[in-house]
Protein backbone atom coordinates (compact mmCIF):
# COMPACT_ATOMS: atom_id res chain seq x y z
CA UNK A 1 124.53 61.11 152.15
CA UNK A 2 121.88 58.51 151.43
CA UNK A 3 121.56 56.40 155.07
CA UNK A 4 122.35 53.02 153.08
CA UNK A 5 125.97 54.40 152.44
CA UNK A 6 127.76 56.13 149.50
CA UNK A 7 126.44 54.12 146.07
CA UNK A 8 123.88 52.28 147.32
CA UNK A 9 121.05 54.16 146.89
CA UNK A 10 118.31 52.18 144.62
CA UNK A 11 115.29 54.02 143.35
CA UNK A 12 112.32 53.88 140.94
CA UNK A 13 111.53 56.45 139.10
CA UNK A 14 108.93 54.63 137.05
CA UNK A 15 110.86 54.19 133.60
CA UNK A 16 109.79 50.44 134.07
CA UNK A 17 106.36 50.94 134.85
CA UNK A 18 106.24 53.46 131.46
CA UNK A 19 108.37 51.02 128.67
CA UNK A 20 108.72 53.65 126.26
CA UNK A 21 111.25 51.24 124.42
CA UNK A 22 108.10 48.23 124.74
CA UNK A 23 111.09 46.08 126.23
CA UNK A 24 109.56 42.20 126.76
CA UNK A 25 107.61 41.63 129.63
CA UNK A 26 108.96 38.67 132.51
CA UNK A 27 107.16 36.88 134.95
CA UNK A 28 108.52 36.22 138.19
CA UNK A 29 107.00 33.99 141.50
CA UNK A 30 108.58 35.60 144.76
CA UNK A 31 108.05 32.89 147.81
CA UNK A 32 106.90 34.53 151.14
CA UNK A 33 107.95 33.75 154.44
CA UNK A 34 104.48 31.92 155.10
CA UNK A 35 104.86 29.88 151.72
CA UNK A 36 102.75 31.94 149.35
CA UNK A 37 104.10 33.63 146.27
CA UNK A 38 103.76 36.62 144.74
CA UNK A 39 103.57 37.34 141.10
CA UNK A 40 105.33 40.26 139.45
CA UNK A 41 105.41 41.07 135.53
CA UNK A 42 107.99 43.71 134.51
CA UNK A 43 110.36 44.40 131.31
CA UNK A 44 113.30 45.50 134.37
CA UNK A 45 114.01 42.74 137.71
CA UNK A 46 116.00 45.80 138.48
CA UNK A 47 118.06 44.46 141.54
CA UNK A 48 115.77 41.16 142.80
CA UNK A 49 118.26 38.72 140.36
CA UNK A 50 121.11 40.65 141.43
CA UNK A 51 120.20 40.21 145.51
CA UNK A 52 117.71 37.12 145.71
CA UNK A 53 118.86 33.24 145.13
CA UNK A 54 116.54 31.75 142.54
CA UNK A 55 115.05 28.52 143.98
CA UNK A 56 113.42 25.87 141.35
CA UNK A 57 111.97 29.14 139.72
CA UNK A 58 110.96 31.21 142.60
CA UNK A 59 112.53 34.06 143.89
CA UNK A 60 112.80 35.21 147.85
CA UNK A 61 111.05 38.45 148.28
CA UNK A 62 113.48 41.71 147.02
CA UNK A 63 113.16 44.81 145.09
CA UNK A 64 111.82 45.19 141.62
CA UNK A 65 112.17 48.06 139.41
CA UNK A 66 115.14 49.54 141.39
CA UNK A 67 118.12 50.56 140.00
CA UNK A 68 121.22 52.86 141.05
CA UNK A 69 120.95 56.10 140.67
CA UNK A 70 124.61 57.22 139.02
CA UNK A 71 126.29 60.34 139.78
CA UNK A 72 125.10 63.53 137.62
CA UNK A 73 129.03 64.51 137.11
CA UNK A 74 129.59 65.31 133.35
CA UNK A 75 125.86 63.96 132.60
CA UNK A 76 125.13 66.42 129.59
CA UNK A 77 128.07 63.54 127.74
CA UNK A 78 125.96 60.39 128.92
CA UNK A 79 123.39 60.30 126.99
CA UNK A 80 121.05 57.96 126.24
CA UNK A 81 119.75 58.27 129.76
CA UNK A 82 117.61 55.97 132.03
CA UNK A 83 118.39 52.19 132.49
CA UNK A 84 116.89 51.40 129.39
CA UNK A 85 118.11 54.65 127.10
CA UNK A 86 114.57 55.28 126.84
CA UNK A 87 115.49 59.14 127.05
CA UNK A 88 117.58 60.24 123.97
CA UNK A 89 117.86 64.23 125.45
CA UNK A 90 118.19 65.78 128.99
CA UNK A 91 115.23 67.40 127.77
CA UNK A 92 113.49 64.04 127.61
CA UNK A 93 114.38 63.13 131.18
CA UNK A 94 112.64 66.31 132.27
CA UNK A 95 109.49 65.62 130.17
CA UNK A 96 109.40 62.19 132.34
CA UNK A 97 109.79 63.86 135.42
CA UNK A 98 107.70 66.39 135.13
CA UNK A 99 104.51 63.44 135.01
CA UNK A 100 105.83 62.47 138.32
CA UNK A 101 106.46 65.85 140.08
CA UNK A 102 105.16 69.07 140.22
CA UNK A 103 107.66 71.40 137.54
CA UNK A 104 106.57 74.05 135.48
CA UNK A 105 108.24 74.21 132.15
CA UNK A 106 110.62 77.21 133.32
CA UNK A 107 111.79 74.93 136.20
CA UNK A 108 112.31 71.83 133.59
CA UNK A 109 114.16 74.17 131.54
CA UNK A 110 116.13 75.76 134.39
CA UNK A 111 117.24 72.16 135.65
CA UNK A 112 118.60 71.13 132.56
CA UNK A 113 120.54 74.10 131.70
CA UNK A 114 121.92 73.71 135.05
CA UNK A 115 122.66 69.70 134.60
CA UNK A 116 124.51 70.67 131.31
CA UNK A 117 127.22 72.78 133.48
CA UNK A 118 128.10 69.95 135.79
């Protein structure tokens, strides 16, 4: 159990960072506490428009290039994958991971055939 609670756990798993798909690119201010901003560019606000209250164009600080992680149940039948459907095959989500974490092929292709009996 994730300590935020049951469906509320937010990650990034760099799909945004990547754009496969070459989705458009936003801008967005974030106001500080202390009255500076911060600029972010991203193709994915993830959850910052969904938790922060735009003010005349600026946005209180939040997370960017978050999004819920949904359960695996039944997963082999979901496909496109990712928040964008930038992965057409389960095969294709392992390829990603596998720039991120330390798999050998066999354990890409053991972790699929396994996701494919849930």
């Amino acid at each position: 159990m994730h300590p935020a609670g049951a469906g509320r756990r937010f990650e990034n798993i760099f799909v945004s960072e990547r754009n496969l798909l070459q989705n458009p690119v936003s801008t967005f201010l974030f106001q500080n506490a202390d009255g500076t901003t911060n600029r972010v560019s991203t193709p994915d606000p993830g959850l910052v428009l969904i938790q922060s209250e735009s003010l005349k164009g600026l946005f209180l600080p939040g997370p960017v290039n978050l999004f819920r992680t949904p359960t695996l149940w039944n997963v082999k039948n979901t496909a496109p994958y990712f928040h964008d459907n930038s992965a057409k095959t389960l095969e294709q989500v392992m390829e990603h991971y596998q720039l991120y974490l330390p798999l050998s092929d066999q354990e890409a292709i053991d972790i699929v055939a396994f996701l494919k009996l849930l």
